[in-house]
N, C-alpha and C. Protein backbone atom coordinates (compact mmCIF):
# COMPACT_ATOMS: atom_id res chain seq x y z
N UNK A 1 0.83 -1.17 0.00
CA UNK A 1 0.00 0.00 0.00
C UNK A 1 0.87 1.24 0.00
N UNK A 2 0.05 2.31 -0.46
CA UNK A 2 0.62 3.36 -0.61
C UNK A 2 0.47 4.39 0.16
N UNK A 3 0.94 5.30 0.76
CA UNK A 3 0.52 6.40 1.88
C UNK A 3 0.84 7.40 0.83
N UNK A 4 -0.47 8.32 1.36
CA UNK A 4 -0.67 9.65 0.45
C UNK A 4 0.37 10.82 1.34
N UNK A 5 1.13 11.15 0.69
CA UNK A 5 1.87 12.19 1.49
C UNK A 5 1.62 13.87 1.66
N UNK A 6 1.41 14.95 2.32
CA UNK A 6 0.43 15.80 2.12
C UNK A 6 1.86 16.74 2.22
N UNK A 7 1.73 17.90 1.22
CA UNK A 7 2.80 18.90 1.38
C UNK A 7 2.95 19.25 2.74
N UNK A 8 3.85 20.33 3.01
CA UNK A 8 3.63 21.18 4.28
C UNK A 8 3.21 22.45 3.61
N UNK A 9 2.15 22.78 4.96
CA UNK A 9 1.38 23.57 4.55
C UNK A 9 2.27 25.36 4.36
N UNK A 10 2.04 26.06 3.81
CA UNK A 10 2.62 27.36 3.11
C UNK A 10 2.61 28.18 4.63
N UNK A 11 3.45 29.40 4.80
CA UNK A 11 3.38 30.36 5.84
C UNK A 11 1.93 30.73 5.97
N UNK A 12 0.82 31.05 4.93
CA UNK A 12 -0.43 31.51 4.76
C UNK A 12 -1.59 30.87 4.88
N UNK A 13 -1.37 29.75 4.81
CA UNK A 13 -1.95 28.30 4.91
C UNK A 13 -1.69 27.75 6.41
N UNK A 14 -0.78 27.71 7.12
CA UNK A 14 -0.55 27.75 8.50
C UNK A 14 -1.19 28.76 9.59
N UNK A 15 -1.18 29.96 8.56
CA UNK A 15 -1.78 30.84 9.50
C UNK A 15 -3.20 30.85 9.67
N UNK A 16 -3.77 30.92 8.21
CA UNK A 16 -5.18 30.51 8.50
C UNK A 16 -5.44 29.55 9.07
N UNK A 17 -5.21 28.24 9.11
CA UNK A 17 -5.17 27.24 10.01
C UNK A 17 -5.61 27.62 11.35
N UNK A 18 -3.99 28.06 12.12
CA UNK A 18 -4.34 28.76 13.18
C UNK A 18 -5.33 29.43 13.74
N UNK A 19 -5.99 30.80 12.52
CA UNK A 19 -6.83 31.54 13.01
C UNK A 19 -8.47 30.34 12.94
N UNK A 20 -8.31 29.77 12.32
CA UNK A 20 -9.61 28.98 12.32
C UNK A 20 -9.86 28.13 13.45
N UNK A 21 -8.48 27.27 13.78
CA UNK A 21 -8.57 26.49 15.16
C UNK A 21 -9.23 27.75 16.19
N UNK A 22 -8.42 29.01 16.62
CA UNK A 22 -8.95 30.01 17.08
C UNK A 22 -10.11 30.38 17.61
N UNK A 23 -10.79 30.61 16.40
CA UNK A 23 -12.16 30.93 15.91
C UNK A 23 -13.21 29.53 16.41
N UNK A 24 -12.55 28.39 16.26
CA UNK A 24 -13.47 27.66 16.61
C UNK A 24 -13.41 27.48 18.53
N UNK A 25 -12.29 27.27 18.84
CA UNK A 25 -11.89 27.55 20.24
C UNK A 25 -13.12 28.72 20.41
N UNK A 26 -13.23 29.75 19.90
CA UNK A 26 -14.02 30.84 20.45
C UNK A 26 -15.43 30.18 20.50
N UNK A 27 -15.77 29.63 19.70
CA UNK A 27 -17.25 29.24 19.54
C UNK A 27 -17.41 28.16 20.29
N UNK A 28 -16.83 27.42 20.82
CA UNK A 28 -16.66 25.95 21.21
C UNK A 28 -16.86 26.91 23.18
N UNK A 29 -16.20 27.52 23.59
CA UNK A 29 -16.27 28.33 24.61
C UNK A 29 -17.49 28.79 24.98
N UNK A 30 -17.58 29.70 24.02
CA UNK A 30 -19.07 30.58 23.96
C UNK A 30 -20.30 29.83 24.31
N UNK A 31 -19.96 28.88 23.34
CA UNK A 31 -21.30 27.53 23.51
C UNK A 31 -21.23 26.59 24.57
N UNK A 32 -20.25 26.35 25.70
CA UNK A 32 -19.96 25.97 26.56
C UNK A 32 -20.25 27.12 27.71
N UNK A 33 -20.52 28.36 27.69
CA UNK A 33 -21.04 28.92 28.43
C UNK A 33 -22.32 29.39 28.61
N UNK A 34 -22.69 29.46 27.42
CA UNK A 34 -24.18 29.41 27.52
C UNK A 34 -25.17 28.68 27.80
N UNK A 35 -24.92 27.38 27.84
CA UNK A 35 -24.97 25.78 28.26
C UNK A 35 -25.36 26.18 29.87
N UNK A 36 -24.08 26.26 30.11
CA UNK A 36 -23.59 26.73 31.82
C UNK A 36 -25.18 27.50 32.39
N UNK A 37 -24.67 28.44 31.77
CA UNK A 37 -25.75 29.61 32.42
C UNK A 37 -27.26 28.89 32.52
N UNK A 38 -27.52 28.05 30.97
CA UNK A 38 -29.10 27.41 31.05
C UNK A 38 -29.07 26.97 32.35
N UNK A 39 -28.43 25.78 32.56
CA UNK A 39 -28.23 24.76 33.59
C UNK A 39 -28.03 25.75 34.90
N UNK A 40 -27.26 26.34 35.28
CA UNK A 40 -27.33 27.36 36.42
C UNK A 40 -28.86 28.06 36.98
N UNK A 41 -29.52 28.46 36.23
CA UNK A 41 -31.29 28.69 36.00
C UNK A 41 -31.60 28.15 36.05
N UNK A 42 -31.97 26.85 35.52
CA UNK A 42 -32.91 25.96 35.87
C UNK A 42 -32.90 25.55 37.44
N UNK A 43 -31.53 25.53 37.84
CA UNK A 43 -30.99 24.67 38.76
C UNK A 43 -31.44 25.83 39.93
N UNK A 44 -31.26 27.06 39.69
CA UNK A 44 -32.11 28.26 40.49
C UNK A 44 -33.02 28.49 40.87
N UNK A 45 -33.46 28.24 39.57
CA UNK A 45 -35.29 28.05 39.93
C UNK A 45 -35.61 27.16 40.88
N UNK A 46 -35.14 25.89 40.67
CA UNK A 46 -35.40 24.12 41.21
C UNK A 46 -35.16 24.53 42.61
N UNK A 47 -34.38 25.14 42.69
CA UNK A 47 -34.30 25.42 44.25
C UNK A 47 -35.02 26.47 45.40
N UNK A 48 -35.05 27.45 44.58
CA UNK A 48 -35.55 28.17 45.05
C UNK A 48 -37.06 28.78 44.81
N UNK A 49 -37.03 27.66 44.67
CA UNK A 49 -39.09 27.24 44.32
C UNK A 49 -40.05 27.89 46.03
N UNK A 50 -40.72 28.52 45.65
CA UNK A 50 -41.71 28.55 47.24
C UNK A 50 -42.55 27.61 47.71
N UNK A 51 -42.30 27.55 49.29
CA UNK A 51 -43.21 26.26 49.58
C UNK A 51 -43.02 25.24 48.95
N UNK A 52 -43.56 24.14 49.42
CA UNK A 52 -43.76 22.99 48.96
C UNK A 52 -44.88 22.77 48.12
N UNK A 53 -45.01 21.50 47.07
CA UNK A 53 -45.92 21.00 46.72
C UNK A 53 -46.68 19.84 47.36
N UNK A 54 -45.64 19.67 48.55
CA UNK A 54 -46.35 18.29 48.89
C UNK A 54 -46.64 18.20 50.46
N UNK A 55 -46.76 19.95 50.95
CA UNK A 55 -47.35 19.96 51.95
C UNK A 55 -48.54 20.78 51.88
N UNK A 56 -49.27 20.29 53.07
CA UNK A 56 -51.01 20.09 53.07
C UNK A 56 -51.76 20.90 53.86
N UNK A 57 -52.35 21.33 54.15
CA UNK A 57 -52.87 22.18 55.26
C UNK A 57 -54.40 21.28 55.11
N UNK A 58 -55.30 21.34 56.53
CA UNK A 58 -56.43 20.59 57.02
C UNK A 58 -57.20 21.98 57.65
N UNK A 59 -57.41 22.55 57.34
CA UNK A 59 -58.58 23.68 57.45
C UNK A 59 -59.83 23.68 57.48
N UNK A 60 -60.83 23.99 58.40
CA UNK A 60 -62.56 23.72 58.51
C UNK A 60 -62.73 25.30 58.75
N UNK A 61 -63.76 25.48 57.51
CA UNK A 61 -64.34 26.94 57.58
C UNK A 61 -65.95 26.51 58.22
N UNK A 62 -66.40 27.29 58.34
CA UNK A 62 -67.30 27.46 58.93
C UNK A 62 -68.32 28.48 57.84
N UNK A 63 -69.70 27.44 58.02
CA UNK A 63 -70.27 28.63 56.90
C UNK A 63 -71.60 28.81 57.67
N UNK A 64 -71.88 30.07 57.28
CA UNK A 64 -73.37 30.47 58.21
C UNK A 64 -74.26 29.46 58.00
N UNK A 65 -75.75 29.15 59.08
CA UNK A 65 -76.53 28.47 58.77
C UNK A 65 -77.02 28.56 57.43
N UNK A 66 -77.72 27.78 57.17
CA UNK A 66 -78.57 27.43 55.62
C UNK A 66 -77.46 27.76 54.47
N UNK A 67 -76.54 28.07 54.62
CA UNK A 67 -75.59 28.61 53.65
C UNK A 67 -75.53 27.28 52.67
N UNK A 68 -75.14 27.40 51.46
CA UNK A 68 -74.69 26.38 50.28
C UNK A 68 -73.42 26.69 49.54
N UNK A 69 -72.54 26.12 49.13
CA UNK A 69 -71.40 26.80 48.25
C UNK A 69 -72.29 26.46 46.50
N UNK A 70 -72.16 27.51 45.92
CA UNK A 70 -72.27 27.77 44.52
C UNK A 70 -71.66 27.39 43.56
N UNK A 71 -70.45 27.92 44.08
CA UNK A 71 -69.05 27.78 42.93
C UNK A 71 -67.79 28.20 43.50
N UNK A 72 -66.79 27.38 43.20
CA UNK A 72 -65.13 27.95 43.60
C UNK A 72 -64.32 28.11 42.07
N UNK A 73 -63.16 28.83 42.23
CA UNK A 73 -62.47 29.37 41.46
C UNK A 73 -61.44 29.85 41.74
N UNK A 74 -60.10 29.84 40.77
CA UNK A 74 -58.92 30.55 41.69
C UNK A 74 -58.87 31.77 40.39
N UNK A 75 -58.34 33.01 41.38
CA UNK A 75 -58.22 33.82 40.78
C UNK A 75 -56.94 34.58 41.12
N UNK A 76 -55.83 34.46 40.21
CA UNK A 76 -54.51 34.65 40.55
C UNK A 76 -53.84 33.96 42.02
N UNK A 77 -53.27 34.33 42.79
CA UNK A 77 -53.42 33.49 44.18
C UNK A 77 -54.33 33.46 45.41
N UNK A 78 -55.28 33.34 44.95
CA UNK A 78 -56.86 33.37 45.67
C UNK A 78 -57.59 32.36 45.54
N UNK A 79 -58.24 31.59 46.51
CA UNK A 79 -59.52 30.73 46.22
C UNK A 79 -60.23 31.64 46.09
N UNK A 80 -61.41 31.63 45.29
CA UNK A 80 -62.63 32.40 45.45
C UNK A 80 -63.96 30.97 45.98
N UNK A 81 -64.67 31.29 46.89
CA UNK A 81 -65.73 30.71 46.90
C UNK A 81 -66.99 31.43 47.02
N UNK A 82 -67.83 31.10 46.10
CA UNK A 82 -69.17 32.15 45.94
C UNK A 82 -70.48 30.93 47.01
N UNK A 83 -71.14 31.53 47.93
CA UNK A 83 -72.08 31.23 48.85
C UNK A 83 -73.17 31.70 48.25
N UNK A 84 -74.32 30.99 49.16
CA UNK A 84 -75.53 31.25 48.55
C UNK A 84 -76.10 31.05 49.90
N UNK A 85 -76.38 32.99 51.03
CA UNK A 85 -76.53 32.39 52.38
C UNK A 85 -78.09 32.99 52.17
N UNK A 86 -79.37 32.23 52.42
CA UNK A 86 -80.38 32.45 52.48
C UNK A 86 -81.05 33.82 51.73
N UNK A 87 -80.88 33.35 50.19
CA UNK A 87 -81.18 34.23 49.19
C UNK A 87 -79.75 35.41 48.96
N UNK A 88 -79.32 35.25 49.59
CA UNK A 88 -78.55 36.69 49.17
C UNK A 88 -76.51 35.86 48.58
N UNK A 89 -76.30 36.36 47.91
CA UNK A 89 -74.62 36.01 47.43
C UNK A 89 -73.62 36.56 47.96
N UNK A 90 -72.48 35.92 48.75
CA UNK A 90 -71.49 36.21 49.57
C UNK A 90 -70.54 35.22 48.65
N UNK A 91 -69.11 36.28 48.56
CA UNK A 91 -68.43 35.60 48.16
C UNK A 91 -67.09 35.87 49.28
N UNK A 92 -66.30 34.73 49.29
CA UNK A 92 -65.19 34.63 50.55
C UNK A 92 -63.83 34.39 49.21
N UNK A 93 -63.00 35.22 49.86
CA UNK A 93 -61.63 34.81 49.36
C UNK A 93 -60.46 34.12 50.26
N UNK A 94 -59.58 33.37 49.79
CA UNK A 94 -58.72 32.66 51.00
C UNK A 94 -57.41 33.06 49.96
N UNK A 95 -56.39 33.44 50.86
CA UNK A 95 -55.01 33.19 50.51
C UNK A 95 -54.37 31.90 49.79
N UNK A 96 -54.69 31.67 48.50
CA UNK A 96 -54.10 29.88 48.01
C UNK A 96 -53.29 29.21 49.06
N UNK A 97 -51.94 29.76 49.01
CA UNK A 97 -51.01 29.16 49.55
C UNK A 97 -51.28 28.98 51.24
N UNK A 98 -51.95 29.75 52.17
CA UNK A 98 -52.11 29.36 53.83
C UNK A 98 -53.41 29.17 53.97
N UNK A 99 -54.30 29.58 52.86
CA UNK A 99 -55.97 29.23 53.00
C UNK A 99 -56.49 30.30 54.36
N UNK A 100 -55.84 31.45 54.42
CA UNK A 100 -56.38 32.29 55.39
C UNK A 100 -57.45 33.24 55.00
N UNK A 101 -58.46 33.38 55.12
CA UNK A 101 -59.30 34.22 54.89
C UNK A 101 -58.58 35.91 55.01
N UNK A 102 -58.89 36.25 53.10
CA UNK A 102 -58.46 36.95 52.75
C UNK A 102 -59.63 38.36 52.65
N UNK A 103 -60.74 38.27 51.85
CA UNK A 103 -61.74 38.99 52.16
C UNK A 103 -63.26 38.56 52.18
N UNK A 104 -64.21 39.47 52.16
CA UNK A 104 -65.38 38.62 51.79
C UNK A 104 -66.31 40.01 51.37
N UNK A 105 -67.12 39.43 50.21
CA UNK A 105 -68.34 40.22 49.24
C UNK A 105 -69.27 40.05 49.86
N UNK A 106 -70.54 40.51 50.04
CA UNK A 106 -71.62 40.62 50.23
C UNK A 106 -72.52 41.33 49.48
N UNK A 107 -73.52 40.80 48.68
CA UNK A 107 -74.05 41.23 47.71
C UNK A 107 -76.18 41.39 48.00
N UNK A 108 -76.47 42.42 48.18
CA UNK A 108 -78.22 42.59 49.06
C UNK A 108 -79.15 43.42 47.75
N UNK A 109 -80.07 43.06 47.98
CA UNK A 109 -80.87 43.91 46.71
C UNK A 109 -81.03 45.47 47.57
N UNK A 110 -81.39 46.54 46.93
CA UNK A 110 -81.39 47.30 47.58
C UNK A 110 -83.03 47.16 48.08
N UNK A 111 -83.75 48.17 49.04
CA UNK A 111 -85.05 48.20 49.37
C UNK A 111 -86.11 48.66 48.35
């Protein structure tokens, strides 16, 4: 067999060489840091998440006599629950995350 023998490469031909290894070194970096940074964020977030998901709270509200619930809904970080206390509509809000009673509507016909 035969081996292909390759000139040596010219002063100009070496240099470009060089600048290309370079150039790729630069990009090979760049893209190795941007990598970084994703992974750094995610890994930020992951941690510094609020609260838990997998703790529970056991809360008993209390609703006026004859009262009925209507409808619930969350509205940004709010339960909303709409009541139905002996003809008239009350609605209660709770804090999502501690379920603390946040405000409450009361809605009356006028006379």
């Amino acid at each position: 067999m035969t081996e292909t023998t390759f000139p040596e490469p010219t002063q100009e031909q070496a240099a470009l060489i060089a600048r290309v290894r370079r150039m790729m070194l630069i990009a090979a970096l760049t893209s190795a840091l941007a990598v970084s940074v994703v992974l750094i964020a995610i890994g930020y977030r992951f941690y510094r998440a609020e609260g838990s998901p997998v703790a529970t709270t056991d809360i008993t509200a209390a609703l006026p006599k004859g009262a009925r619930i209507v409808s619930t809904g969350i509205a940004g970080d709010s339960l909303v629950v709409t009541l139905d206390v002996g003809g008239t509509t009350e609605i209660r809000t709770f804090d999502a995350k501690t379920l603390k009673p946040s405000g409450k509507l009361r809605f009356v016909s006028e006379p």
